[in-house]
N, C-alpha and C. Protein backbone atom coordinates (compact mmCIF):
# COMPACT_ATOMS: atom_id res chain seq x y z
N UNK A 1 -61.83 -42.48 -68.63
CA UNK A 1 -62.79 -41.41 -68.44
C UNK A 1 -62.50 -40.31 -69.45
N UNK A 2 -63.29 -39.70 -69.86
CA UNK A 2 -63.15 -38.60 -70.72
C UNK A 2 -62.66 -37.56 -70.30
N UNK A 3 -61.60 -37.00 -71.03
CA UNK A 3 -61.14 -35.81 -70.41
C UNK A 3 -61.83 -34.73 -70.04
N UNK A 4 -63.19 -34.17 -70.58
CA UNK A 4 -63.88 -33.22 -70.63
C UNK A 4 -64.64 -33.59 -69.13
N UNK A 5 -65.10 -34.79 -68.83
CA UNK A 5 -65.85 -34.89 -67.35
C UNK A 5 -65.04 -34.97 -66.45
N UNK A 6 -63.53 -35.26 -66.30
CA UNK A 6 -62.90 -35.71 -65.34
C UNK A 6 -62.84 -34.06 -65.06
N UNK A 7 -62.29 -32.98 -66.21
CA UNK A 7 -61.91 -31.79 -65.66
C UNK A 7 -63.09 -31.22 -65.03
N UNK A 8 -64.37 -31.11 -65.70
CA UNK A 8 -65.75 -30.78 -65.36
C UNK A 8 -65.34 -31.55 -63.60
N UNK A 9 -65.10 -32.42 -63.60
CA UNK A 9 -65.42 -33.21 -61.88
C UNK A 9 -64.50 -32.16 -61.06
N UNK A 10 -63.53 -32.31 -61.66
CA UNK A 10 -62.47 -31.65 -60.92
C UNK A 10 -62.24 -29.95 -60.57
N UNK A 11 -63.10 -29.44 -61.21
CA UNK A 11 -63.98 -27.85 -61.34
C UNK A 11 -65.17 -27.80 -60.29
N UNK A 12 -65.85 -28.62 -60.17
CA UNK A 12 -66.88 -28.73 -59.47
C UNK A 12 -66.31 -28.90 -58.12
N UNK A 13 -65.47 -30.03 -57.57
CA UNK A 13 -65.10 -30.53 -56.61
C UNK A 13 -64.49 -29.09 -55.88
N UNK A 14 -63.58 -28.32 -56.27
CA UNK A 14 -62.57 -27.33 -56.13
C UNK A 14 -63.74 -26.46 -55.37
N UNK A 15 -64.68 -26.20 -56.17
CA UNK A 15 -66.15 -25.30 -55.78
C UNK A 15 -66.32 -25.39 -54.61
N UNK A 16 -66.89 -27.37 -55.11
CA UNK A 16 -67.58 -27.42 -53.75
C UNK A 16 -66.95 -27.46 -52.51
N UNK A 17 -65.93 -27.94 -52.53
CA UNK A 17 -64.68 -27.80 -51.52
C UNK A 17 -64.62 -26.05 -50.83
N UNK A 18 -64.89 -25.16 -51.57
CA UNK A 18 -64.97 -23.54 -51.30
C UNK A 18 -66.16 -23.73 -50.38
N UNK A 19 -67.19 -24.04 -51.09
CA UNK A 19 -68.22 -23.35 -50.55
C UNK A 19 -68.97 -24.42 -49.16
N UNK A 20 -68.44 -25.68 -49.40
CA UNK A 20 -68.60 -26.68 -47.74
C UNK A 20 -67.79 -25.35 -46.81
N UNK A 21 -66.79 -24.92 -47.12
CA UNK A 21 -65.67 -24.44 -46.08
C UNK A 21 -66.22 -22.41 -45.74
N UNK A 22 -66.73 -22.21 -46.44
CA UNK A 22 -67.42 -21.24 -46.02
C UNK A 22 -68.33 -21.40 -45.40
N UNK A 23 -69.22 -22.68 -44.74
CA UNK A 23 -70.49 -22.28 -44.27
C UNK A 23 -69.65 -23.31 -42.95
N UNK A 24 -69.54 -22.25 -42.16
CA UNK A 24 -69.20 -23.02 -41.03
C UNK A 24 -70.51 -23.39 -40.03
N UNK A 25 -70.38 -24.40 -38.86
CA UNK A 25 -71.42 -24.94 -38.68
C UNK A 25 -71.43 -23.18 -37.04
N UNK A 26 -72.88 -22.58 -36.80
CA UNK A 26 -73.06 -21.92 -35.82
C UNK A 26 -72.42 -20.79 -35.73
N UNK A 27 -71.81 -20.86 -36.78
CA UNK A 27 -71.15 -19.27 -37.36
C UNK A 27 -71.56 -18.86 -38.53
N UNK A 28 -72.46 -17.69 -38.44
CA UNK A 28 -73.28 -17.30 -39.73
C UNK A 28 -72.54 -16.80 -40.25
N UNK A 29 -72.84 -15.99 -41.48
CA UNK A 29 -71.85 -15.31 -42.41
C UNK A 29 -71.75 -13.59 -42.07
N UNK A 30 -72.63 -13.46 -41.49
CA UNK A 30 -72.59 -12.55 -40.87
C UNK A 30 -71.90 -12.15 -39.58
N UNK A 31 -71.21 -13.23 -38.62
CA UNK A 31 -70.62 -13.01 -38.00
C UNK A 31 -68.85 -12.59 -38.58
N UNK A 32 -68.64 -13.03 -39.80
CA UNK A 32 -67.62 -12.94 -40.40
C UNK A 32 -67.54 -11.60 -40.58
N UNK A 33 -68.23 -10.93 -40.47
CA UNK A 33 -68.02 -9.28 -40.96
C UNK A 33 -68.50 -8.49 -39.86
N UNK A 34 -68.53 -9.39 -38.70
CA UNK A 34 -69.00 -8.53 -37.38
C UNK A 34 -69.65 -8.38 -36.77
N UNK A 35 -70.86 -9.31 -37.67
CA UNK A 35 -72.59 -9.13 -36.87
C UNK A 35 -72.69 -10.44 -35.50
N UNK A 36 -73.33 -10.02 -34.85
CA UNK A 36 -73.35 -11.18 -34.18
C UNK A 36 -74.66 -12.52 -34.10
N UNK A 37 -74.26 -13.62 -33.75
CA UNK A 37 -75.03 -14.70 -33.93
C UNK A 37 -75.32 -15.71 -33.11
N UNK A 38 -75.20 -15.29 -31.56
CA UNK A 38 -75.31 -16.08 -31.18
C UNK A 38 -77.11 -16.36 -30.45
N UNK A 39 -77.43 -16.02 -31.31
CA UNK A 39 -78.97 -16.71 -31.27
C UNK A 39 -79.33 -17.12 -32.51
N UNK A 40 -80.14 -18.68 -32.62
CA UNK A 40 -80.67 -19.26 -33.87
C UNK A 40 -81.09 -18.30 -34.68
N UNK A 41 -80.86 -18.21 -35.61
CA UNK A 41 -82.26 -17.86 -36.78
C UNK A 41 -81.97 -18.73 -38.06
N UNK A 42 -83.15 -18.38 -38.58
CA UNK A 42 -83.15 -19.44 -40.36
C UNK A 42 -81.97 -18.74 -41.51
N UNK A 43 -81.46 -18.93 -42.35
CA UNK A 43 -80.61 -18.73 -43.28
C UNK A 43 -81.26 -17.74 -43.98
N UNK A 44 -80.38 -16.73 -44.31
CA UNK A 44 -81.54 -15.61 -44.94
C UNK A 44 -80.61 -15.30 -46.07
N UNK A 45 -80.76 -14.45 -46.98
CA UNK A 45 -79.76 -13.55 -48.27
C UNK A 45 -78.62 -14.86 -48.77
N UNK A 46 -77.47 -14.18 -48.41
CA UNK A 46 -76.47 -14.77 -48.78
C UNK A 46 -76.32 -16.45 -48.48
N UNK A 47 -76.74 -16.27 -47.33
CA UNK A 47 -76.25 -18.07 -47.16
C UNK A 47 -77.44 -18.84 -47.25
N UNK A 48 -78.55 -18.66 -47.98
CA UNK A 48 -79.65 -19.57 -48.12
C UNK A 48 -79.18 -19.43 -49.58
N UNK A 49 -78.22 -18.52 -50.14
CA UNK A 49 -77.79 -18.64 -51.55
C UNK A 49 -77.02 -19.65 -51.65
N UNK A 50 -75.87 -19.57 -51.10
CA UNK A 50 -74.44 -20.34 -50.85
C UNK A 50 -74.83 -21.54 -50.52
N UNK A 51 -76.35 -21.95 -49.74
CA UNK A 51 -76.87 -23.11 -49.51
C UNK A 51 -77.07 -24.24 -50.55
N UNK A 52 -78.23 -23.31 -51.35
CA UNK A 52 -78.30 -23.63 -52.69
C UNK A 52 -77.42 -23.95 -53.54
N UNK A 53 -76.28 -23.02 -54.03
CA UNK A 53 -75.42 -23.09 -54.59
C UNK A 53 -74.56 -24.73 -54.44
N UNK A 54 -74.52 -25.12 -52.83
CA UNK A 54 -73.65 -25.82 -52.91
C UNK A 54 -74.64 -27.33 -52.81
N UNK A 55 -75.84 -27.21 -52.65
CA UNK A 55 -76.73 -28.38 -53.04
C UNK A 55 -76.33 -28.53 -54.33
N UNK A 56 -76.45 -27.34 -55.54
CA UNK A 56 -76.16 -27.57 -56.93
C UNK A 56 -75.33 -28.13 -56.85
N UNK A 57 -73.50 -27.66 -55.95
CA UNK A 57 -72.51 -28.55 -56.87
C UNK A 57 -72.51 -29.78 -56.29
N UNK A 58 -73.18 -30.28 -55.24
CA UNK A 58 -73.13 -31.66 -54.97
C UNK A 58 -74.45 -32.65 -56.25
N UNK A 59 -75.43 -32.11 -55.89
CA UNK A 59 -75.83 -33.05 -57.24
C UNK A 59 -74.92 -32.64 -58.87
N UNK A 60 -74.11 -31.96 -58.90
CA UNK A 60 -73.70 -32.05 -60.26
C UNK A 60 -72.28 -32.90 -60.20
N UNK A 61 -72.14 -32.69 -58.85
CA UNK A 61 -70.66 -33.97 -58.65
C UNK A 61 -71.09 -35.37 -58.50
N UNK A 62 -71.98 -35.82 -58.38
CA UNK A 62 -72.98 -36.88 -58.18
C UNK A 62 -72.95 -37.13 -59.52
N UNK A 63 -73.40 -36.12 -60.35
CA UNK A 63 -73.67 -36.33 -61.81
C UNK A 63 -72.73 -36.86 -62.43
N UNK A 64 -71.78 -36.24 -62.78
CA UNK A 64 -69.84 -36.08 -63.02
C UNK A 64 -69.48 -37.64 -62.71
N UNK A 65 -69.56 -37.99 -61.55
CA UNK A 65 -69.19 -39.52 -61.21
C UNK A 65 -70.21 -40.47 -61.55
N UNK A 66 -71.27 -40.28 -61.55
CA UNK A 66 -72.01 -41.64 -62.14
C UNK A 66 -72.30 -41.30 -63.73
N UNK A 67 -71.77 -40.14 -64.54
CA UNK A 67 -71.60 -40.97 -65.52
C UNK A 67 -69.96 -41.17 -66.20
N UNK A 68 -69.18 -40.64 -65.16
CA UNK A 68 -68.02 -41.24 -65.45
C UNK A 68 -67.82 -42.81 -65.19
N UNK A 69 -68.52 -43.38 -64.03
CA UNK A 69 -68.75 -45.00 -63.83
C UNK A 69 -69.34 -45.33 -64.83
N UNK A 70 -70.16 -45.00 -65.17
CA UNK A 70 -71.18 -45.52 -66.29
C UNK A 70 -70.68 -46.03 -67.58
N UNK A 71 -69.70 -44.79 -67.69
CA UNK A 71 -68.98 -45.18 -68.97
C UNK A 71 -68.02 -46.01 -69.01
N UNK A 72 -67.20 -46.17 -67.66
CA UNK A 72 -65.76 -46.67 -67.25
C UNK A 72 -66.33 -48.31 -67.72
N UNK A 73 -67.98 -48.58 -67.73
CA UNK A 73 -68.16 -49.73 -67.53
C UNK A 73 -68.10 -50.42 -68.86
């Protein structure tokens, strides 16, 4: 594998590893700083960001490994 994608994988992974572990499941982010949550609502500001964000690093770790297979082949 190329050194440049394995580290790229391994940058991404670290991320995404952060940001799975910040979005806990029924604990908003707002309860982290005090607000309270214990009624549903939709993802608003920050964590419809952090949402996003971490959709990005999963398709770019997706990316990272299939064309590190690709090449391995």
């Amino acid at each position: 594998m190329n050194p440049v994608l394995a580290a790229g994988q391994i940058i991404v992974s670290i991320f995404l590893i952060i940001a799975v572990l910040m979005q806990s499941r029924g604990v908003g982010l707002s309860s982290a700083f005090g607000g309270d949550s214990s009624v549903y609502r939709s993802r608003r500001g920050v964590e419809r960001q952090l949402l996003r964000f971490t959709i990005l690093l999963i398709v770019l770790f997706v990316g990272f490994s299939l064309v590190g297979y690709l090449q391995a082949q």
